[in-house]
N, C-alpha and C. Protein backbone atom coordinates (compact mmCIF):
# COMPACT_ATOMS: atom_id res chain seq x y z
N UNK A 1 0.83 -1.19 0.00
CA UNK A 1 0.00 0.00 0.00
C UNK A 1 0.87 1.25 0.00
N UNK A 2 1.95 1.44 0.34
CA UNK A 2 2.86 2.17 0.68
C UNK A 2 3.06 2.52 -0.61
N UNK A 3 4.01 1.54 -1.06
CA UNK A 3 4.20 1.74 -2.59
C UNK A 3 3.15 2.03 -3.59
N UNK A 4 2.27 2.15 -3.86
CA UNK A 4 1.02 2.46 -4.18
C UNK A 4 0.77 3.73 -4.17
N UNK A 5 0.79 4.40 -2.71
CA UNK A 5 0.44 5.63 -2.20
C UNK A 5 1.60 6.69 -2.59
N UNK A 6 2.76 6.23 -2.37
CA UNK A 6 3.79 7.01 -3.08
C UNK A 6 3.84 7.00 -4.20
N UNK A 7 3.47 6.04 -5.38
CA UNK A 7 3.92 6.28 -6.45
C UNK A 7 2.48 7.09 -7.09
N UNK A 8 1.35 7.31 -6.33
CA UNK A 8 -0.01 8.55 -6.70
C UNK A 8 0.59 9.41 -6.38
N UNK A 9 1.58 9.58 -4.96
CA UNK A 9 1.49 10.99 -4.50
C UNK A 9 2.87 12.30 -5.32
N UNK A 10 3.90 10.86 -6.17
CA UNK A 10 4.85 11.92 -6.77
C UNK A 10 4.20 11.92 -8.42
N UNK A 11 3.27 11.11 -9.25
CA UNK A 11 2.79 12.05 -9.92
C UNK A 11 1.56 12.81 -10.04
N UNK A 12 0.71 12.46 -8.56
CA UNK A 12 -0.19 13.77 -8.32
C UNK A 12 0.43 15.21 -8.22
N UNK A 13 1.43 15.27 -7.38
CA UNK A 13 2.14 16.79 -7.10
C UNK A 13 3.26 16.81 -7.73
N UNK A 14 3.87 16.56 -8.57
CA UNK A 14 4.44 16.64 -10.16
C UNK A 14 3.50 17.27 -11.08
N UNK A 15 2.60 16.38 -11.32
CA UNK A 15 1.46 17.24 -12.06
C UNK A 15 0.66 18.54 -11.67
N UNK A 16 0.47 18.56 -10.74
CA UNK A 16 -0.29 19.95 -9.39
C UNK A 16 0.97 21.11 -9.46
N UNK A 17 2.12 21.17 -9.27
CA UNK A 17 2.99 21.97 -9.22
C UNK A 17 3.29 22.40 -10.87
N UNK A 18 3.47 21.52 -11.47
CA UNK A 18 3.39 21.65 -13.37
C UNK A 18 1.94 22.91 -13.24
N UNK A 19 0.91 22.19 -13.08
CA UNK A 19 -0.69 23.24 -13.52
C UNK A 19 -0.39 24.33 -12.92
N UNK A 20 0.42 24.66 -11.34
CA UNK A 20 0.17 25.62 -10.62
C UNK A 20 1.62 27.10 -11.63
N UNK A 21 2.47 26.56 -12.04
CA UNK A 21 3.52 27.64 -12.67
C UNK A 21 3.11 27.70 -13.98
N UNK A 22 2.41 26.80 -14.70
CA UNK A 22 2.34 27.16 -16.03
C UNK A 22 1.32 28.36 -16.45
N UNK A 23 1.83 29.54 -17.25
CA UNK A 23 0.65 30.27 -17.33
C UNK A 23 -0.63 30.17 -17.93
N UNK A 24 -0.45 29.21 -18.84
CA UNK A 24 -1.51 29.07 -19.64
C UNK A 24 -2.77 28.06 -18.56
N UNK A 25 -3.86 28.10 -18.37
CA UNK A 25 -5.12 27.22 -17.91
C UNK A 25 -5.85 26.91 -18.80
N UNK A 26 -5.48 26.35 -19.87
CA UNK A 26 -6.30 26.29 -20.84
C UNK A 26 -6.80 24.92 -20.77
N UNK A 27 -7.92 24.93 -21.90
CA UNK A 27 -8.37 23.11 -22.09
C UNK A 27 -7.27 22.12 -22.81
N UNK A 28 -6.89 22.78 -23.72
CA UNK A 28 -5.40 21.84 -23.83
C UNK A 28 -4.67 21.19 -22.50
N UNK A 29 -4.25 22.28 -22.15
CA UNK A 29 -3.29 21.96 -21.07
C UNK A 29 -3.74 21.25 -19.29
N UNK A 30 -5.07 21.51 -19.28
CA UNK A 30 -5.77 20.66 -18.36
C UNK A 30 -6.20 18.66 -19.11
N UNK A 31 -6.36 18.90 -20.10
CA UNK A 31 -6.66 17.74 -20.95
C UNK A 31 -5.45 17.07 -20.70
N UNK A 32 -4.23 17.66 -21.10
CA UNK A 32 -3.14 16.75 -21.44
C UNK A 32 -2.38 16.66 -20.37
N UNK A 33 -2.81 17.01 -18.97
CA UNK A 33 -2.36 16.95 -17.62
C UNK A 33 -3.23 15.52 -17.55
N UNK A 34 -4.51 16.00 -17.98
CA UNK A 34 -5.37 14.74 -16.80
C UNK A 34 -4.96 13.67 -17.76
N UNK A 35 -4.65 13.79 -18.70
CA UNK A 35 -3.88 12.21 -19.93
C UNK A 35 -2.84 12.04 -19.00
N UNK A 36 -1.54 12.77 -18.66
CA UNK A 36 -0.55 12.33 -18.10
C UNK A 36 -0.87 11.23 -17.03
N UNK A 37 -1.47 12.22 -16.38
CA UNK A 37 -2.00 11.71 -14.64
C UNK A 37 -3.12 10.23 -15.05
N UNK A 38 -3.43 10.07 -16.10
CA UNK A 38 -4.72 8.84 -16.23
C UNK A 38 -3.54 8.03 -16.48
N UNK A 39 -2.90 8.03 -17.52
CA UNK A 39 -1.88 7.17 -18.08
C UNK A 39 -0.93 6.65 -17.71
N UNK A 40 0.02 7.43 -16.34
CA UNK A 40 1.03 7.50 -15.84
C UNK A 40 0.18 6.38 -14.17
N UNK A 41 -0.93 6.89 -13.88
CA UNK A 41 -1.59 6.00 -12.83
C UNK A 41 -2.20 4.93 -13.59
N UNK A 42 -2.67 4.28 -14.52
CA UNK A 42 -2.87 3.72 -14.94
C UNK A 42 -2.03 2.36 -15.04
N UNK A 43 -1.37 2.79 -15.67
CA UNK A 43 0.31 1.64 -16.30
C UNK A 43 0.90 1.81 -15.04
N UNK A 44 1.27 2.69 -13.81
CA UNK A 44 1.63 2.23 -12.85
C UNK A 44 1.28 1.65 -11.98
N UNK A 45 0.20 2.32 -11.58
CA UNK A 45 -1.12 1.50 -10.21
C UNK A 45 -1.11 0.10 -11.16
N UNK A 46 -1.04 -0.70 -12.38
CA UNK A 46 -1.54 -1.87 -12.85
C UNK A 46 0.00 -2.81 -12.45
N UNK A 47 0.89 -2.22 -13.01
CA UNK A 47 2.24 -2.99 -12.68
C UNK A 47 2.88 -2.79 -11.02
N UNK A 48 2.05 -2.20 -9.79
CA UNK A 48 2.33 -2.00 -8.82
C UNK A 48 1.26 -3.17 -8.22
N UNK A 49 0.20 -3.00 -8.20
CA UNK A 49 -0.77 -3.94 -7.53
C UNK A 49 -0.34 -5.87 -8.33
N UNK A 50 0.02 -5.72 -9.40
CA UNK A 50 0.62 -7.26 -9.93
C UNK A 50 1.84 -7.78 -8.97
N UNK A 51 2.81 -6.75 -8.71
CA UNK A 51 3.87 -7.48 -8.17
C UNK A 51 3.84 -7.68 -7.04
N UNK A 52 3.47 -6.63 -6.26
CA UNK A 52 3.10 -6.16 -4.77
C UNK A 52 2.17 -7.44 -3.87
N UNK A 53 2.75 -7.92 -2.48
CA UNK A 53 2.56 -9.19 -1.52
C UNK A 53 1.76 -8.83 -1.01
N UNK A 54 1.78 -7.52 -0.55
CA UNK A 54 0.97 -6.98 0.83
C UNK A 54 -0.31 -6.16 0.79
N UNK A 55 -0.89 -5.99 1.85
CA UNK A 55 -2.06 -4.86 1.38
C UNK A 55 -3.44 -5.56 0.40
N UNK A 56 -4.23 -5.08 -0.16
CA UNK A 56 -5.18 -5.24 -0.54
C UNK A 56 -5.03 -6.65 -1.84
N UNK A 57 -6.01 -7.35 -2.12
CA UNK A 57 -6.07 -8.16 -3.50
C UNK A 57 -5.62 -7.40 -4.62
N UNK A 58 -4.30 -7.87 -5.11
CA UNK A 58 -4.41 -6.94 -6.67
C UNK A 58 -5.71 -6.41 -7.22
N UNK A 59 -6.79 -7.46 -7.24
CA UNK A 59 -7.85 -7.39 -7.62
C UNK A 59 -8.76 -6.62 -7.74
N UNK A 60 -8.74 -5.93 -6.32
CA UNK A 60 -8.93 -4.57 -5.70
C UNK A 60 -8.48 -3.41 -6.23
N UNK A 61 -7.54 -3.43 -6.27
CA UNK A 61 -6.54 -2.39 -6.57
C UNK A 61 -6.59 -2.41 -8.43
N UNK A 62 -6.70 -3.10 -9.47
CA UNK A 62 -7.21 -2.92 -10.42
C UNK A 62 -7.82 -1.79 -11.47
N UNK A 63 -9.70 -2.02 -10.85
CA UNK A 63 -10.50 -1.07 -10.97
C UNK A 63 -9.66 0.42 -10.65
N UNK A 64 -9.05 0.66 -10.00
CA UNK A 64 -8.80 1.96 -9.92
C UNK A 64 -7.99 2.62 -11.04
N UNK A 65 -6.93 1.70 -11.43
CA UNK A 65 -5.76 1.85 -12.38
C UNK A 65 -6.50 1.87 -13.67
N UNK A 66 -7.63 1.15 -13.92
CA UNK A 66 -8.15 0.78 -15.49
C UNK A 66 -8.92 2.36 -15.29
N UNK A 67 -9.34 2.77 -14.60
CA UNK A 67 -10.57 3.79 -14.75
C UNK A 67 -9.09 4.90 -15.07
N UNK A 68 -8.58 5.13 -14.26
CA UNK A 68 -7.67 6.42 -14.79
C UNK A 68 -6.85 5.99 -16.11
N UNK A 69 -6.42 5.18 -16.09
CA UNK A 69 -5.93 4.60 -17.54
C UNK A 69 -6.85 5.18 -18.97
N UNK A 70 -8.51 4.92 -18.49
CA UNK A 70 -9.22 4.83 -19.42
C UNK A 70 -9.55 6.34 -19.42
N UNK A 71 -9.78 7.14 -18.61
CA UNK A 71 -9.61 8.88 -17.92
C UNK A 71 -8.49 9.69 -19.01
N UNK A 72 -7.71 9.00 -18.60
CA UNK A 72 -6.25 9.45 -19.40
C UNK A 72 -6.36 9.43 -20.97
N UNK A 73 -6.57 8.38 -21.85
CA UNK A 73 -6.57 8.02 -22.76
C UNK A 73 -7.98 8.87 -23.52
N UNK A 74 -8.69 8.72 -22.74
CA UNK A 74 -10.11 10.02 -23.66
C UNK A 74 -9.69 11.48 -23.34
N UNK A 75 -8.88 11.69 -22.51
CA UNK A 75 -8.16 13.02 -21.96
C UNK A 75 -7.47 13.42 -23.71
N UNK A 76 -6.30 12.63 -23.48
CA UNK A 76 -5.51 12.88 -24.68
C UNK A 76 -6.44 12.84 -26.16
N UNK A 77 -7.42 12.11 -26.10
CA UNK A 77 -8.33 11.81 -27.22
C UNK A 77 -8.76 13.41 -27.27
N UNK A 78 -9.61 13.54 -26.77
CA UNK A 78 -10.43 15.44 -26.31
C UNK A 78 -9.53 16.58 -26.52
N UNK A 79 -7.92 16.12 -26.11
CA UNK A 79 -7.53 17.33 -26.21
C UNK A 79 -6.88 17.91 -27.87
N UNK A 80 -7.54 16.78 -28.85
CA UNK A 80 -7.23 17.26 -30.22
C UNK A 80 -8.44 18.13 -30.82
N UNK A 81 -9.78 18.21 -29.87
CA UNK A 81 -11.02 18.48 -30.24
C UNK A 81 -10.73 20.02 -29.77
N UNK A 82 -10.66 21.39 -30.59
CA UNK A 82 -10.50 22.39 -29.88
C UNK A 82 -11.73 23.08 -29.25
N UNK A 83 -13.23 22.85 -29.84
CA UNK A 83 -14.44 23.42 -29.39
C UNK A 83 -14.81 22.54 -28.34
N UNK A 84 -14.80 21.70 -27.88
CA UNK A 84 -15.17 20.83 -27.00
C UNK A 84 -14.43 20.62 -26.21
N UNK A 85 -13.04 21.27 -25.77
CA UNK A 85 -12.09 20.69 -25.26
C UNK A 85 -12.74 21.55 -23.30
N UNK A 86 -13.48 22.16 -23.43
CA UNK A 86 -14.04 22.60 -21.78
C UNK A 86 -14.80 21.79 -21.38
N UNK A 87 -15.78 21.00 -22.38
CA UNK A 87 -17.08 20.65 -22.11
C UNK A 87 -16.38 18.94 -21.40
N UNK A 88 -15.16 18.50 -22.34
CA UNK A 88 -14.62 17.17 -22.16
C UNK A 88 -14.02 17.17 -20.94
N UNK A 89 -13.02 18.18 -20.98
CA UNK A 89 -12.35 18.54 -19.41
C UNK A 89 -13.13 18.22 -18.15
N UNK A 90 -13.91 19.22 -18.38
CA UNK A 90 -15.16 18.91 -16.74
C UNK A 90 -15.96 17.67 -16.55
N UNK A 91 -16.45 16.88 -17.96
CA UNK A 91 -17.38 15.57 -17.82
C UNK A 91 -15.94 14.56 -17.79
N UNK A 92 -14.55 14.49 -17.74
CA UNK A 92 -13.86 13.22 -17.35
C UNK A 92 -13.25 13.76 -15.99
N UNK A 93 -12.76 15.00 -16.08
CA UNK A 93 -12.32 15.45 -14.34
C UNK A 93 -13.95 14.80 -12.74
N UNK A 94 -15.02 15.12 -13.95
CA UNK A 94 -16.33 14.60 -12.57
C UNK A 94 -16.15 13.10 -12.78
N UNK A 95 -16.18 12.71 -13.64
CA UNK A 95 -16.15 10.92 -13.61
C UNK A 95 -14.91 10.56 -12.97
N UNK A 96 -13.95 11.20 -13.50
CA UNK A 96 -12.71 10.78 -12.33
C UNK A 96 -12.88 10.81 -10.94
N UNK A 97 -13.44 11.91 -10.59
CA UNK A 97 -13.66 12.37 -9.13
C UNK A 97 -14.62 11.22 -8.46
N UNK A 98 -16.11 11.07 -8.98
CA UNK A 98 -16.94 10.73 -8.68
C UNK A 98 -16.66 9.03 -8.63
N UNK A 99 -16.26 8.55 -9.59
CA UNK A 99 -16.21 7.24 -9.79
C UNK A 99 -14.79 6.99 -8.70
N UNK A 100 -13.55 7.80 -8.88
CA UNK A 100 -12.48 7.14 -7.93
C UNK A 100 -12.77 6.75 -6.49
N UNK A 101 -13.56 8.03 -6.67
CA UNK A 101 -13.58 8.76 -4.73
C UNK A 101 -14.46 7.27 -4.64
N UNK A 102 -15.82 7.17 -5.17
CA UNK A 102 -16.27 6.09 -4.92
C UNK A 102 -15.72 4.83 -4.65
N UNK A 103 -14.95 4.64 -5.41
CA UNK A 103 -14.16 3.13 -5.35
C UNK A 103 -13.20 3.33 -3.87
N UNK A 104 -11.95 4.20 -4.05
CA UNK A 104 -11.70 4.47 -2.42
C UNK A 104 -12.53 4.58 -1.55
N UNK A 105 -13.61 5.02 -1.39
CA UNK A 105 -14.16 4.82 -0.32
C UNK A 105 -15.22 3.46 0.25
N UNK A 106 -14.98 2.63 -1.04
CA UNK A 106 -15.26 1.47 -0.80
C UNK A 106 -14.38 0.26 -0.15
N UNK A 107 -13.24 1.04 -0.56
CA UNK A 107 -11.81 0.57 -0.22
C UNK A 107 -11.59 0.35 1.24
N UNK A 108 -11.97 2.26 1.98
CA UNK A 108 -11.54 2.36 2.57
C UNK A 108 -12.70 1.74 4.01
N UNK A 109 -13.96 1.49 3.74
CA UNK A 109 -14.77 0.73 3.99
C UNK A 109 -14.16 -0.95 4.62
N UNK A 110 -13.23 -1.33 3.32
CA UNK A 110 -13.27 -2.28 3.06
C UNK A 110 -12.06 -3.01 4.43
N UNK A 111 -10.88 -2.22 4.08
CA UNK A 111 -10.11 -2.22 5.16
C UNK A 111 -9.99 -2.24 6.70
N UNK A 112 -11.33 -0.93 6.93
CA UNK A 112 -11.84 -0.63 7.84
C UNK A 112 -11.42 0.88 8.63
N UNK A 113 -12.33 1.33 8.54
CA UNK A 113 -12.05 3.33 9.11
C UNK A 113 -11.08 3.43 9.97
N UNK A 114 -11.03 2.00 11.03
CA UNK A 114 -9.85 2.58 12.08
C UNK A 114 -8.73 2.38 12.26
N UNK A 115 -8.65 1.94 10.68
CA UNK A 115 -7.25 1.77 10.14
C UNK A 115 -6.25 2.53 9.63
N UNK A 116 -5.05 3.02 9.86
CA UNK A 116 -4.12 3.97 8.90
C UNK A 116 -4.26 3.99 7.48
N UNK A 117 -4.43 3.01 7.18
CA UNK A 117 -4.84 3.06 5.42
C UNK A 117 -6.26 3.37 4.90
N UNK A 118 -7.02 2.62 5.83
CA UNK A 118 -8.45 2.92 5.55
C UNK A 118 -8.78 4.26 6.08
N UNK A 119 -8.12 5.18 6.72
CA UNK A 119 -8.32 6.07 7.21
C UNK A 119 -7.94 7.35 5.99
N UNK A 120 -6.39 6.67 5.09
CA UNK A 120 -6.09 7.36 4.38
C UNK A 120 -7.06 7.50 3.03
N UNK A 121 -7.36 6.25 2.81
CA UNK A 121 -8.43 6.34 1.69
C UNK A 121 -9.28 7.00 1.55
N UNK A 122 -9.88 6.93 3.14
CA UNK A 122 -10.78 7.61 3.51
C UNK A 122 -10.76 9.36 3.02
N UNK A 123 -10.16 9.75 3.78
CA UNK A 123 -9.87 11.26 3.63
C UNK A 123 -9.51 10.99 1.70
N UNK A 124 -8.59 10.43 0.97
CA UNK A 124 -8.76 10.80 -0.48
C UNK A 124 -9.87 10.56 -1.15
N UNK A 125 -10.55 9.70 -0.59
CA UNK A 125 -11.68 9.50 -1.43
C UNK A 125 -13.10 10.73 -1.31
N UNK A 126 -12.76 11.11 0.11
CA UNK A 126 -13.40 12.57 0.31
C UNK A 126 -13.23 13.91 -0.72
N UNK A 127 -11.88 13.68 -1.17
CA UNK A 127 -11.37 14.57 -1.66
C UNK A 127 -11.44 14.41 -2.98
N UNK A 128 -11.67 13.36 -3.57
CA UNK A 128 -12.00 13.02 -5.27
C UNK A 128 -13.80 13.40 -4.98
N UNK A 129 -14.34 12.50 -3.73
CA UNK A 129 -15.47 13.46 -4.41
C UNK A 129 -16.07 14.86 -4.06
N UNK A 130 -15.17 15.26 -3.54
CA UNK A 130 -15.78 16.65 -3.73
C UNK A 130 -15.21 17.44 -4.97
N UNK A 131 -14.08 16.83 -5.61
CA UNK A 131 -13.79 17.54 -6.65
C UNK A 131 -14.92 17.05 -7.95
N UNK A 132 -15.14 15.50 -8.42
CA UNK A 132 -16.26 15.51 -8.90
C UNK A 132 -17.77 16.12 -8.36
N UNK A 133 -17.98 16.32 -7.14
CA UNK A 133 -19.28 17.13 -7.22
C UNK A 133 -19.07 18.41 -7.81
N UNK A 134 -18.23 19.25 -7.21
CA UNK A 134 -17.59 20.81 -7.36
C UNK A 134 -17.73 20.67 -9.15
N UNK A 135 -17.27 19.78 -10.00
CA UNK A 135 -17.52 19.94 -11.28
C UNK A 135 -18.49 19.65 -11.98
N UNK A 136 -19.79 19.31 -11.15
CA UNK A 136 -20.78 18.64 -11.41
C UNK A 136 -22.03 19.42 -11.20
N UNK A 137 -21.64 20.09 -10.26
CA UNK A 137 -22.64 21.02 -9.62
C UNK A 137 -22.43 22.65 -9.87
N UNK A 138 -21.18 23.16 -10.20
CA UNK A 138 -20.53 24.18 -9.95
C UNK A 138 -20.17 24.78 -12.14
N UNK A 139 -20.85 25.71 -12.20
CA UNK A 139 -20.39 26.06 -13.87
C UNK A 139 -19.17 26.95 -13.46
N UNK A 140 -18.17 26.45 -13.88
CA UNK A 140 -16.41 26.97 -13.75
C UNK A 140 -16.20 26.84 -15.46
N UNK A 141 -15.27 28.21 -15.14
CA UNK A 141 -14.73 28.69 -16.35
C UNK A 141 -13.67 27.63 -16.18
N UNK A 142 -12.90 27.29 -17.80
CA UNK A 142 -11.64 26.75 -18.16
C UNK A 142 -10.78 26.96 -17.10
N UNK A 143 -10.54 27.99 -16.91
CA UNK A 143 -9.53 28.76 -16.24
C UNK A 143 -9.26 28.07 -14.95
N UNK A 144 -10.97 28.26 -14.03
CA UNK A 144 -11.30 27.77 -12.86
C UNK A 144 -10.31 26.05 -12.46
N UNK A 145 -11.63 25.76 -13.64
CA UNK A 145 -11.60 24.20 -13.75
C UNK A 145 -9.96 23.78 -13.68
N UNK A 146 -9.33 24.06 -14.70
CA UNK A 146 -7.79 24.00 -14.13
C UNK A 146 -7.17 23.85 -13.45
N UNK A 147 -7.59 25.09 -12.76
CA UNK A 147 -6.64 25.44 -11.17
C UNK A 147 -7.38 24.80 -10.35
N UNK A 148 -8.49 24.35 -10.47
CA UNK A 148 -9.56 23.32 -9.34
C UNK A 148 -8.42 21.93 -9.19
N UNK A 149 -8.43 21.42 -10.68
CA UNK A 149 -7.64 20.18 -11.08
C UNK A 149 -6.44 20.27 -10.50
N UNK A 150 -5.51 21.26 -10.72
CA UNK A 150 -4.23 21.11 -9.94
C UNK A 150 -4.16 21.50 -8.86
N UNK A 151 -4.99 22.52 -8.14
CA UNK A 151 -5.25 21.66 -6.39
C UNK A 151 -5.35 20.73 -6.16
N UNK A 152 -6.56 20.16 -6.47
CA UNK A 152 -6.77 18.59 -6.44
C UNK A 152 -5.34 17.75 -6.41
N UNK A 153 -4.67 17.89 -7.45
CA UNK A 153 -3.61 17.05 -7.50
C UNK A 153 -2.43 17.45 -6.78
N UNK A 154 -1.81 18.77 -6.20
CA UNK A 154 -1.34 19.18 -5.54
C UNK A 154 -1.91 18.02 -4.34
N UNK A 155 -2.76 19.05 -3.62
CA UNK A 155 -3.25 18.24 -2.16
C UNK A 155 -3.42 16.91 -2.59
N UNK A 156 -3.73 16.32 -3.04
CA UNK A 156 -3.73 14.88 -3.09
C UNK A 156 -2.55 14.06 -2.71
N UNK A 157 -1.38 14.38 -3.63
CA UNK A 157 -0.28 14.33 -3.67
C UNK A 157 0.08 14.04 -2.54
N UNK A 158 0.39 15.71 -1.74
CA UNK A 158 0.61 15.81 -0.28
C UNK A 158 -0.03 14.75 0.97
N UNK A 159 -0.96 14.48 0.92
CA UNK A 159 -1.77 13.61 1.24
C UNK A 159 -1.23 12.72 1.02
N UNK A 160 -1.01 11.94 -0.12
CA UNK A 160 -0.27 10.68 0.17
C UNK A 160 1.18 10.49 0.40
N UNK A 161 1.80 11.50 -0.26
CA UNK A 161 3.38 11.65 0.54
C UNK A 161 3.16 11.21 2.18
N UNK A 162 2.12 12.14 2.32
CA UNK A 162 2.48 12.37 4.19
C UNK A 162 1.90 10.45 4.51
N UNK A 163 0.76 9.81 3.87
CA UNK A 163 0.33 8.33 4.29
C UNK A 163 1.45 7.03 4.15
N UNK A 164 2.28 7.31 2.63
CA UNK A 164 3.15 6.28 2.41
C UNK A 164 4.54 6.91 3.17
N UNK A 165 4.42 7.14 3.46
CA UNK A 165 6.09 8.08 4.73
C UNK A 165 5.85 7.89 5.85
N UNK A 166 4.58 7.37 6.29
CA UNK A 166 4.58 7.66 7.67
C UNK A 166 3.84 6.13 8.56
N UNK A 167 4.63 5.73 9.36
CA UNK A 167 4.57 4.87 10.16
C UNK A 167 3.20 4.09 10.26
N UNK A 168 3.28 2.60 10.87
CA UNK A 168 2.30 2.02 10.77
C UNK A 168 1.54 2.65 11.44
């Protein structure tokens, strides 16, 4: 789980620190963030939960990697579409949110709340869905939506730095 949690949390805030200096907020550049971040968790969370002894059923751990994988890959798809590229941004950033947070918090269910891990899930899976509601519920400019996204991935990040670093 460790390994897991660290390898979300250096390219969540890799990516979060990238969105936060770059000047541009555009739909390009939110698109081809959330491709990085689908693709890069994807192919990793899949070859981390295969090798990995400890912690949850690969099995488990799966579903999460295929959904951002599949996140990522319509990301990069959208971001060749230039009129549509706001409308795509916000409907895969809420499915990301909505669908992850869900699955972590089934996770973290699963483990059990009064657990360090299930505790950690807990709190991220809070935090995916409020970023899918916030895009679901909330009409945000490009601009917004952006800088929403690389908070998100910023704090996320941080969040799991501080879970896979820190003691049983």
């Amino acid at each position: 789980m460790r390994l897991q949690f660290g390898f979300r949390a250096v390219v969540s805030f890799a990516l979060g620190v990238a969105i936060t200096f770059l000047q541009s907020h555009s739909g390009f550049v939110g698109l081809v963030t959330l491709g990085i971040f689908g693709v890069l968790l994807g192919l990793g969370g899949s070859v981390i939960a295969l090798f990995k002894r400890n912690g949850l059923n690969p099995l488990q751990e799966l579903p999460i990697a295929a959904l951002a994988l599949i996140v990522g890959l319509f990301a990069f798809l959208a971001s060749h579409d230039v009129p549509g590229q706001r409308a795509a941004f916000l409907a895969l950033v809420a499915a990301w949110g909505l669908i992850s947070g869900a699955f972590e918090l089934y996770q973290a269910r699963r483990l059990g709340f009064k657990t360090t891990h299930g505790r950690d899930l807990l709190i991220n899976a809070c935090v995916a869905l409020l970023l899918g509601v916030l895009f679901l519920a909330v009409p945000l400019d490009i601009v917004s939506a952006v800088g929403f996204f690389g908070a998100y991935l910023a704090l996320s990040g941080v969040h799991l730095g501080i879970a896979a670093s820190s003691g049983k």
